[in-house]
PDB file of N, CA and C in Angstrom:
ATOM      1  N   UNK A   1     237.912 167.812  24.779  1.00  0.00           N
ATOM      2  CA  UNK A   1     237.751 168.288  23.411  1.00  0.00           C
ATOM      3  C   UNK A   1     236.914 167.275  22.625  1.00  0.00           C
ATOM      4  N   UNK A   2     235.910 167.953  21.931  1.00  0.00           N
ATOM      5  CA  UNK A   2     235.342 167.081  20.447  1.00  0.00           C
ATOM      6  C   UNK A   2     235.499 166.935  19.746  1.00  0.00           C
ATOM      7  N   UNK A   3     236.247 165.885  19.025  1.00  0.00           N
ATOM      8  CA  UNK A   3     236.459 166.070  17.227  1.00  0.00           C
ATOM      9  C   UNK A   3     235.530 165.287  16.756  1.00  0.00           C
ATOM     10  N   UNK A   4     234.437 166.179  16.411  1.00  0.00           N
ATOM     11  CA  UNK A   4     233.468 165.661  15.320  1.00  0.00           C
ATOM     12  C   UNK A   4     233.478 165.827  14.213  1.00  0.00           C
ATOM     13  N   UNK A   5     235.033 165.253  13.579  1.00  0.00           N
ATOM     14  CA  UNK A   5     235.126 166.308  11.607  1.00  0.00           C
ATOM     15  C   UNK A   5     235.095 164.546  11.540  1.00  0.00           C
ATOM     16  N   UNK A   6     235.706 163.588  12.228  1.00  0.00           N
ATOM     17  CA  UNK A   6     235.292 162.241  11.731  1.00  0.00           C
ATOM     18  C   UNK A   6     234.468 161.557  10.992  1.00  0.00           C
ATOM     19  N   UNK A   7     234.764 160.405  10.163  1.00  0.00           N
ATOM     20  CA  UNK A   7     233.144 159.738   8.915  1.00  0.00           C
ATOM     21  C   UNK A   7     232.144 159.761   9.754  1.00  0.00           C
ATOM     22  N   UNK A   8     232.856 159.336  11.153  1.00  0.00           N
ATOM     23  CA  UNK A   8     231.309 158.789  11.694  1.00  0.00           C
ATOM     24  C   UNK A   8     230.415 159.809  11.731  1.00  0.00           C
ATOM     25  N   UNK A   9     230.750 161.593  11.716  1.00  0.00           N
ATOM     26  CA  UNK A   9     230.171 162.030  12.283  1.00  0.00           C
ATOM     27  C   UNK A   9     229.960 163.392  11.198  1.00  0.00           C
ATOM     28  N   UNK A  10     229.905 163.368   9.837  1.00  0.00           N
ATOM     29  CA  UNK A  10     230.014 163.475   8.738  1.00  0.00           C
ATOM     30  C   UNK A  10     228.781 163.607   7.716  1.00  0.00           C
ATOM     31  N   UNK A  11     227.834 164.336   7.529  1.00  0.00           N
ATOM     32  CA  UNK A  11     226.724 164.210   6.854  1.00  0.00           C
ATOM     33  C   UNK A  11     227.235 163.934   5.086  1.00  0.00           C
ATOM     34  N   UNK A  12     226.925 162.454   5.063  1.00  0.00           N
ATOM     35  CA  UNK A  12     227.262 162.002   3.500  1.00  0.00           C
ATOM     36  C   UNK A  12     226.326 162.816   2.536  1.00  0.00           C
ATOM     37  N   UNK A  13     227.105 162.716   1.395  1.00  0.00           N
ATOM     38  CA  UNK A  13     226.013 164.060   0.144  1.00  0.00           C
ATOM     39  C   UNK A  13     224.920 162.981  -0.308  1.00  0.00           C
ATOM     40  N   UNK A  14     224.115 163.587  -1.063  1.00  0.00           N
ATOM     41  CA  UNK A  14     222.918 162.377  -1.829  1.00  0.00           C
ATOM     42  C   UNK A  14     222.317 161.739  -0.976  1.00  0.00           C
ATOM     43  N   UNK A  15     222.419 161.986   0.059  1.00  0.00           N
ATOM     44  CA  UNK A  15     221.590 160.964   1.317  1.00  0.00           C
ATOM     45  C   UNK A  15     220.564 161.634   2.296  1.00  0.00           C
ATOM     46  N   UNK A  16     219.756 160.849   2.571  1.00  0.00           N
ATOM     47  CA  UNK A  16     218.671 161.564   3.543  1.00  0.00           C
ATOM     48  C   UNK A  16     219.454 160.967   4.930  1.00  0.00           C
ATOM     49  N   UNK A  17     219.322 162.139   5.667  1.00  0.00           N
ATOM     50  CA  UNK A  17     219.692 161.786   7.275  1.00  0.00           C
ATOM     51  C   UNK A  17     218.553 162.590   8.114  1.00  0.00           C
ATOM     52  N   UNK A  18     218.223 162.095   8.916  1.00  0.00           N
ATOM     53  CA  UNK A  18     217.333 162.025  10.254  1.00  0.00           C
ATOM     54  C   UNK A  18     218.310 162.522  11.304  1.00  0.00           C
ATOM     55  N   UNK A  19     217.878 164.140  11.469  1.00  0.00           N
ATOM     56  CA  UNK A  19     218.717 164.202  12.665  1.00  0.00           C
ATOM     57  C   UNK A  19     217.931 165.231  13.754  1.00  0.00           C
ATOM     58  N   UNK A  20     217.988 164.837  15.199  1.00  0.00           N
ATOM     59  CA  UNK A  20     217.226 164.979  16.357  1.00  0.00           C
ATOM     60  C   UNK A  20     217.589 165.626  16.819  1.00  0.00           C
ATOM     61  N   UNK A  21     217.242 167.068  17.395  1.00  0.00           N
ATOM     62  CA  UNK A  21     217.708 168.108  18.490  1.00  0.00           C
ATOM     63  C   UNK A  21     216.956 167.680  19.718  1.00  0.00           C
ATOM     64  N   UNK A  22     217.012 167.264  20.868  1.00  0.00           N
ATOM     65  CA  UNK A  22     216.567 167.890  22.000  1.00  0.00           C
ATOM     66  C   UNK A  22     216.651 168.200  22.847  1.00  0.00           C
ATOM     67  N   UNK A  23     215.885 169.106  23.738  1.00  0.00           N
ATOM     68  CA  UNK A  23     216.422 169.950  24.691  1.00  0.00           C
ATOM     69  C   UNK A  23     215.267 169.643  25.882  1.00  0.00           C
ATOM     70  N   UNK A  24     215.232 169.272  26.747  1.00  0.00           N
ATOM     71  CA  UNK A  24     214.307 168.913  28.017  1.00  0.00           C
ATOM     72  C   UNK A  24     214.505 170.154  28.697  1.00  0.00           C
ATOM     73  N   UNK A  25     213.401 169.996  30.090  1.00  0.00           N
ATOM     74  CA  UNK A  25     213.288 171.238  30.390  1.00  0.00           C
ATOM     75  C   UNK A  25     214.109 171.132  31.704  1.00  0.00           C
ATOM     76  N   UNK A  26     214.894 169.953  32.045  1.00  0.00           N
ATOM     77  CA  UNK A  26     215.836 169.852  33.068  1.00  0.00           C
ATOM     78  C   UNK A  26     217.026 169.880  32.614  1.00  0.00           C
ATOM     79  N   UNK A  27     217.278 170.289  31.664  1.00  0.00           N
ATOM     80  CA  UNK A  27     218.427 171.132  30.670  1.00  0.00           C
ATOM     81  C   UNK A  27     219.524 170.448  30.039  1.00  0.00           C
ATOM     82  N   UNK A  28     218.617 168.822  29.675  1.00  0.00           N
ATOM     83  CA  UNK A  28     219.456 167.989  29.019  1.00  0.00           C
ATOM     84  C   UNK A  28     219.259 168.141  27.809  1.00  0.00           C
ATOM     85  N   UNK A  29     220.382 167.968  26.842  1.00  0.00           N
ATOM     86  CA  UNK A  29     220.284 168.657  25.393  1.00  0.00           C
ATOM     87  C   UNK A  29     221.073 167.304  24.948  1.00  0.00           C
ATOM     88  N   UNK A  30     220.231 167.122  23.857  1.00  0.00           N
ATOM     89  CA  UNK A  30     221.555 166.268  22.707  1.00  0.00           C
ATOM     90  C   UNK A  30     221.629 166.166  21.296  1.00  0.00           C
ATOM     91  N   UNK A  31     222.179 165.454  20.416  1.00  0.00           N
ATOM     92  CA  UNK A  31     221.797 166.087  19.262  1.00  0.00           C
ATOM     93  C   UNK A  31     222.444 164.187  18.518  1.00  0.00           C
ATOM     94  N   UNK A  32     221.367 164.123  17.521  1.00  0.00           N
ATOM     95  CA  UNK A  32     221.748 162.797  17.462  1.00  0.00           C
ATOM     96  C   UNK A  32     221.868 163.182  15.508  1.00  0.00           C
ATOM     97  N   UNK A  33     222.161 162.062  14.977  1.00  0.00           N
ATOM     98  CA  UNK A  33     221.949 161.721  13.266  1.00  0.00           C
ATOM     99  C   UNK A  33     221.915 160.594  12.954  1.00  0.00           C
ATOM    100  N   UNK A  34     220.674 160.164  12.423  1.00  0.00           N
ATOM    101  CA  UNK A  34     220.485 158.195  12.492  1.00  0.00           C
ATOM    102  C   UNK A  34     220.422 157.840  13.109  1.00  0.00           C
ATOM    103  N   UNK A  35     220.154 158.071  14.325  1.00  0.00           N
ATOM    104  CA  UNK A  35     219.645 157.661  15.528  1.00  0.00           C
ATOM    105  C   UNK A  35     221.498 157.818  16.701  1.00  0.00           C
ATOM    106  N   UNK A  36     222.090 158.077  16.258  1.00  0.00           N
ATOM    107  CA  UNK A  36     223.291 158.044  16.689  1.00  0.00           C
ATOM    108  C   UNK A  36     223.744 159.423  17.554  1.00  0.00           C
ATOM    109  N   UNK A  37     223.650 159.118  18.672  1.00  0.00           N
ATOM    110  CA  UNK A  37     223.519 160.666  19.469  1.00  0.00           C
ATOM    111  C   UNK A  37     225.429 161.292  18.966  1.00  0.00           C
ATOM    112  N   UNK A  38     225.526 161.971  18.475  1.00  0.00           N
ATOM    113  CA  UNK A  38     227.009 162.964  18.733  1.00  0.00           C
ATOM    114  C   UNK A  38     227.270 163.830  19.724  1.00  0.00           C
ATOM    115  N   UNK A  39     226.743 164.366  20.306  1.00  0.00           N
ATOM    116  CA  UNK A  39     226.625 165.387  21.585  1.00  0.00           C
ATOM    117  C   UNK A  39     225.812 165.000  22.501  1.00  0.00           C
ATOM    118  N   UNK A  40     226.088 165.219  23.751  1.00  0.00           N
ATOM    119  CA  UNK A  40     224.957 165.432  24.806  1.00  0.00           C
ATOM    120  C   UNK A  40     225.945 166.402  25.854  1.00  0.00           C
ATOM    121  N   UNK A  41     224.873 167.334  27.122  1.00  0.00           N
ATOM    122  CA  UNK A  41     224.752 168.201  27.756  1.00  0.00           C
ATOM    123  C   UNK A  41     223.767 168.319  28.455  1.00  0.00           C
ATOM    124  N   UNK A  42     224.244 168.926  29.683  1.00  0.00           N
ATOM    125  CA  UNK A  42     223.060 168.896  31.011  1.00  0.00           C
ATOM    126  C   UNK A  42     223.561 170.397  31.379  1.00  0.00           C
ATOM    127  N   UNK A  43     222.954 171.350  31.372  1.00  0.00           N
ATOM    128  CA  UNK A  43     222.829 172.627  31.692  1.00  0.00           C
ATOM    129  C   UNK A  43     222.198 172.933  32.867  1.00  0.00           C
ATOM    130  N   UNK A  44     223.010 173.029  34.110  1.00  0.00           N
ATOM    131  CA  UNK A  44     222.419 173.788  35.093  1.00  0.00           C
ATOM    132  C   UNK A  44     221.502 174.429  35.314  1.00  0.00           C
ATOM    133  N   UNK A  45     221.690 175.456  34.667  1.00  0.00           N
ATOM    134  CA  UNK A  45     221.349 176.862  34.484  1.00  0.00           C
ATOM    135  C   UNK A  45     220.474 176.805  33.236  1.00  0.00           C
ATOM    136  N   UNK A  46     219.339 175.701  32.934  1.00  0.00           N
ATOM    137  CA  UNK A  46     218.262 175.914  31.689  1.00  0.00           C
ATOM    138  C   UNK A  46     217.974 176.907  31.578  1.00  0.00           C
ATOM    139  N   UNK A  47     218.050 177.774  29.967  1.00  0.00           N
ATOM    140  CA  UNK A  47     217.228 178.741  29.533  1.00  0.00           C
ATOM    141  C   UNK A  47     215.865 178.429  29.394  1.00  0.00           C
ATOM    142  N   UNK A  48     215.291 179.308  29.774  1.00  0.00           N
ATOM    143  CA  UNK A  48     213.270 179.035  29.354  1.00  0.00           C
ATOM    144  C   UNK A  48     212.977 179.459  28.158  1.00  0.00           C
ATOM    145  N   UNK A  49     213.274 180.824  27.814  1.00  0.00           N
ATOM    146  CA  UNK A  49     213.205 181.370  26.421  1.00  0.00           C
ATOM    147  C   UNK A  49     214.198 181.447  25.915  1.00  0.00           C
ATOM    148  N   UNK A  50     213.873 181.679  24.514  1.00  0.00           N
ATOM    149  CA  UNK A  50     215.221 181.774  23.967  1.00  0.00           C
ATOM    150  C   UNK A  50     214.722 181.694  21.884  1.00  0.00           C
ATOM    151  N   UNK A  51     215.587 181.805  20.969  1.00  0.00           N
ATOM    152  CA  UNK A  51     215.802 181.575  19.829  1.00  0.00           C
ATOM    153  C   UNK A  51     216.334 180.249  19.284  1.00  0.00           C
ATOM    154  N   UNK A  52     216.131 179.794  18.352  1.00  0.00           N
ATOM    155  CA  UNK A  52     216.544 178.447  17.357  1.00  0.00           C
ATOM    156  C   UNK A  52     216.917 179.316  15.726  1.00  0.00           C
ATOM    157  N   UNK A  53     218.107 178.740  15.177  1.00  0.00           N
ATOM    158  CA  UNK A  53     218.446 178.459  14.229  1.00  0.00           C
ATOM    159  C   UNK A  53     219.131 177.718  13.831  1.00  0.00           C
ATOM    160  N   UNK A  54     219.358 177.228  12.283  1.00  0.00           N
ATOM    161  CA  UNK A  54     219.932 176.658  11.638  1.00  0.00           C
ATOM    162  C   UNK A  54     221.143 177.183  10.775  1.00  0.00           C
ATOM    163  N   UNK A  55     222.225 177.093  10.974  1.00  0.00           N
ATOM    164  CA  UNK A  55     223.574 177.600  10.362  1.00  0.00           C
ATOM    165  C   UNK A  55     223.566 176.917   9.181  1.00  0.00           C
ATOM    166  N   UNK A  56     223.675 177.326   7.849  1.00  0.00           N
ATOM    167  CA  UNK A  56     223.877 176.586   6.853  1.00  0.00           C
ATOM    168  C   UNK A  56     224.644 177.345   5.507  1.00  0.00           C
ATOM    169  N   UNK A  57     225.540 177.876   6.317  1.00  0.00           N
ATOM    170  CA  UNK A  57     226.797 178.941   5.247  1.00  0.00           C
ATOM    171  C   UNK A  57     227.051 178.207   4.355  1.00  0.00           C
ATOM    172  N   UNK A  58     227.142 178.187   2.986  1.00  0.00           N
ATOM    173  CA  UNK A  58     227.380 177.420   1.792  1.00  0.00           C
ATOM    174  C   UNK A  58     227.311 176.050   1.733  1.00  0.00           C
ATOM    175  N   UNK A  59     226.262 176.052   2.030  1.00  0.00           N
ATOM    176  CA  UNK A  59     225.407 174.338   2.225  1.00  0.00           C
ATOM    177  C   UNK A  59     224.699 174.785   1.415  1.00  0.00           C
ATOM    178  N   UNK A  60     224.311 173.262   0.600  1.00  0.00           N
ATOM    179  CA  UNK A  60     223.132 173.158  -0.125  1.00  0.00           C
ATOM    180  C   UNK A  60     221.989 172.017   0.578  1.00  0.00           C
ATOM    181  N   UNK A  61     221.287 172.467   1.354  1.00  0.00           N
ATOM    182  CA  UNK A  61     220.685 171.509   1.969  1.00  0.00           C
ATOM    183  C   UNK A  61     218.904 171.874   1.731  1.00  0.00           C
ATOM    184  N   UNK A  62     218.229 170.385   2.159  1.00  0.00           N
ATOM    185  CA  UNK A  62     216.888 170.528   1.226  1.00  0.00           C
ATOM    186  C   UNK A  62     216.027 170.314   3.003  1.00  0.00           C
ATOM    187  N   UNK A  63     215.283 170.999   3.284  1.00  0.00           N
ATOM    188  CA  UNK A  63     214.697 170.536   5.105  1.00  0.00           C
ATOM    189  C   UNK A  63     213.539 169.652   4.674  1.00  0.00           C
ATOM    190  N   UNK A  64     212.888 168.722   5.166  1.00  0.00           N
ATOM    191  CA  UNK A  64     211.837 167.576   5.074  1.00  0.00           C
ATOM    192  C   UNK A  64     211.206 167.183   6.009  1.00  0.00           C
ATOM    193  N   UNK A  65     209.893 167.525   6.087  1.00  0.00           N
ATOM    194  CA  UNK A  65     209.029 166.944   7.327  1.00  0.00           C
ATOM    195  C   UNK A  65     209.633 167.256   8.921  1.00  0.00           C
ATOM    196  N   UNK A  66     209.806 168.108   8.691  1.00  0.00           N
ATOM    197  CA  UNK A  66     210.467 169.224   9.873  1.00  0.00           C
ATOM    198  C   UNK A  66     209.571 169.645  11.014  1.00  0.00           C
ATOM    199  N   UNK A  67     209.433 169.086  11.760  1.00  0.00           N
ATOM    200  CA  UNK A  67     208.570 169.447  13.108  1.00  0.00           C
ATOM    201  C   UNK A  67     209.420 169.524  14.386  1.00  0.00           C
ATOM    202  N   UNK A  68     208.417 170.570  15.339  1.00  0.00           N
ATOM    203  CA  UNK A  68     208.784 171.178  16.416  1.00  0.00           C
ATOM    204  C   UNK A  68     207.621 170.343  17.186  1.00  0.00           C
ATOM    205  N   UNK A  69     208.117 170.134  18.512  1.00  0.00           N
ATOM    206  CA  UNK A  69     207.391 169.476  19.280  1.00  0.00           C
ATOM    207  C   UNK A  69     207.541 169.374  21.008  1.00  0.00           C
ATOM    208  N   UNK A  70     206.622 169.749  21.639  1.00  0.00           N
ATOM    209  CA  UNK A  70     207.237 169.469  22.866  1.00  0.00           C
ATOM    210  C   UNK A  70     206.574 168.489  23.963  1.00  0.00           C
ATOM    211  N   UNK A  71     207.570 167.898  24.754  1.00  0.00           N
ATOM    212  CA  UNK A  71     207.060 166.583  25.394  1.00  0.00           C
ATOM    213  C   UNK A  71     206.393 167.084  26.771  1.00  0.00           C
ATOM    214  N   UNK A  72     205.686 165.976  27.336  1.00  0.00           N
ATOM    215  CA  UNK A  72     204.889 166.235  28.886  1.00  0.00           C
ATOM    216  C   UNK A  72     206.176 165.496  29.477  1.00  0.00           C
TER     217      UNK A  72
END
Protein backbone atom coordinates (compact mmCIF):
# COMPACT_ATOMS: atom_id res chain seq x y z
CA UNK A 1 0.00 0.00 0.00
CA UNK A 2 0.85 3.86 -0.64
CA UNK A 3 0.11 6.49 1.64
CA UNK A 4 0.88 9.48 -0.15
CA UNK A 5 -1.66 11.99 1.91
CA UNK A 6 1.79 12.65 3.98
CA UNK A 7 3.69 16.54 4.15
CA UNK A 8 6.21 15.00 2.34
CA UNK A 9 4.10 14.27 -0.33
CA UNK A 10 1.63 17.19 -0.22
CA UNK A 11 1.55 20.05 -2.82
CA UNK A 12 1.99 23.28 -0.41
CA UNK A 13 -0.52 26.35 -1.55
CA UNK A 14 1.35 29.70 -2.80
CA UNK A 15 4.21 27.73 -4.06
CA UNK A 16 5.61 26.80 -7.38
CA UNK A 17 6.41 23.01 -7.62
CA UNK A 18 8.19 21.26 -10.50
CA UNK A 19 6.70 18.10 -11.04
CA UNK A 20 7.95 15.26 -13.64
CA UNK A 21 5.89 12.51 -15.32
CA UNK A 22 7.79 9.89 -17.10
CA UNK A 23 7.08 7.13 -18.93
CA UNK A 24 9.98 5.23 -21.08
CA UNK A 25 9.25 3.05 -23.68
CA UNK A 26 10.46 -0.08 -21.60
CA UNK A 27 7.51 0.74 -19.42
CA UNK A 28 9.19 2.45 -16.61
CA UNK A 29 6.98 5.21 -15.27
CA UNK A 30 7.55 7.58 -12.34
CA UNK A 31 6.35 10.59 -11.14
CA UNK A 32 8.51 12.89 -9.11
CA UNK A 33 7.81 16.77 -7.30
CA UNK A 34 11.08 18.78 -6.62
CA UNK A 35 12.96 16.52 -7.86
CA UNK A 36 11.69 13.94 -5.32
CA UNK A 37 10.39 10.83 -7.14
CA UNK A 38 6.86 9.60 -5.14
CA UNK A 39 5.98 6.72 -7.39
CA UNK A 40 7.76 4.51 -9.66
CA UNK A 41 6.56 1.39 -11.95
CA UNK A 42 7.80 -0.97 -14.57
CA UNK A 43 4.96 -2.25 -16.75
CA UNK A 44 5.37 -5.36 -18.55
CA UNK A 45 2.94 -5.01 -20.77
CA UNK A 46 3.88 -1.08 -22.14
CA UNK A 47 1.07 0.68 -23.80
CA UNK A 48 2.25 2.37 -27.19
CA UNK A 49 -0.79 4.53 -27.60
CA UNK A 50 -2.79 5.83 -25.46
CA UNK A 51 -4.36 9.32 -23.78
CA UNK A 52 -2.89 11.87 -20.99
CA UNK A 53 -4.76 13.89 -18.57
CA UNK A 54 -4.74 15.97 -15.77
CA UNK A 55 -7.37 15.44 -12.85
CA UNK A 56 -7.91 18.65 -11.18
CA UNK A 57 -11.60 18.42 -9.45
CA UNK A 58 -11.80 21.58 -7.31
CA UNK A 59 -8.27 22.63 -7.58
CA UNK A 60 -7.27 25.88 -8.28
CA UNK A 61 -4.18 25.34 -10.08
CA UNK A 62 -2.19 27.74 -12.58
CA UNK A 63 0.05 25.16 -15.44
CA UNK A 64 3.63 26.95 -16.39
CA UNK A 65 6.05 26.21 -19.02
CA UNK A 66 4.50 22.89 -19.60
CA UNK A 67 6.21 20.73 -22.16
CA UNK A 68 5.87 17.34 -23.69
CA UNK A 69 8.90 15.69 -24.79
CA UNK A 70 10.28 12.56 -25.87
CA UNK A 71 13.72 10.97 -25.30
CA UNK A 72 16.12 8.81 -27.87
Amino acid sequence: MHDLDGPRYLLRPDRDHRIALCVAVDGRTSVACNDRISFRFCDPETLRAGWFAFRTVHRRLEFADFTVHAED
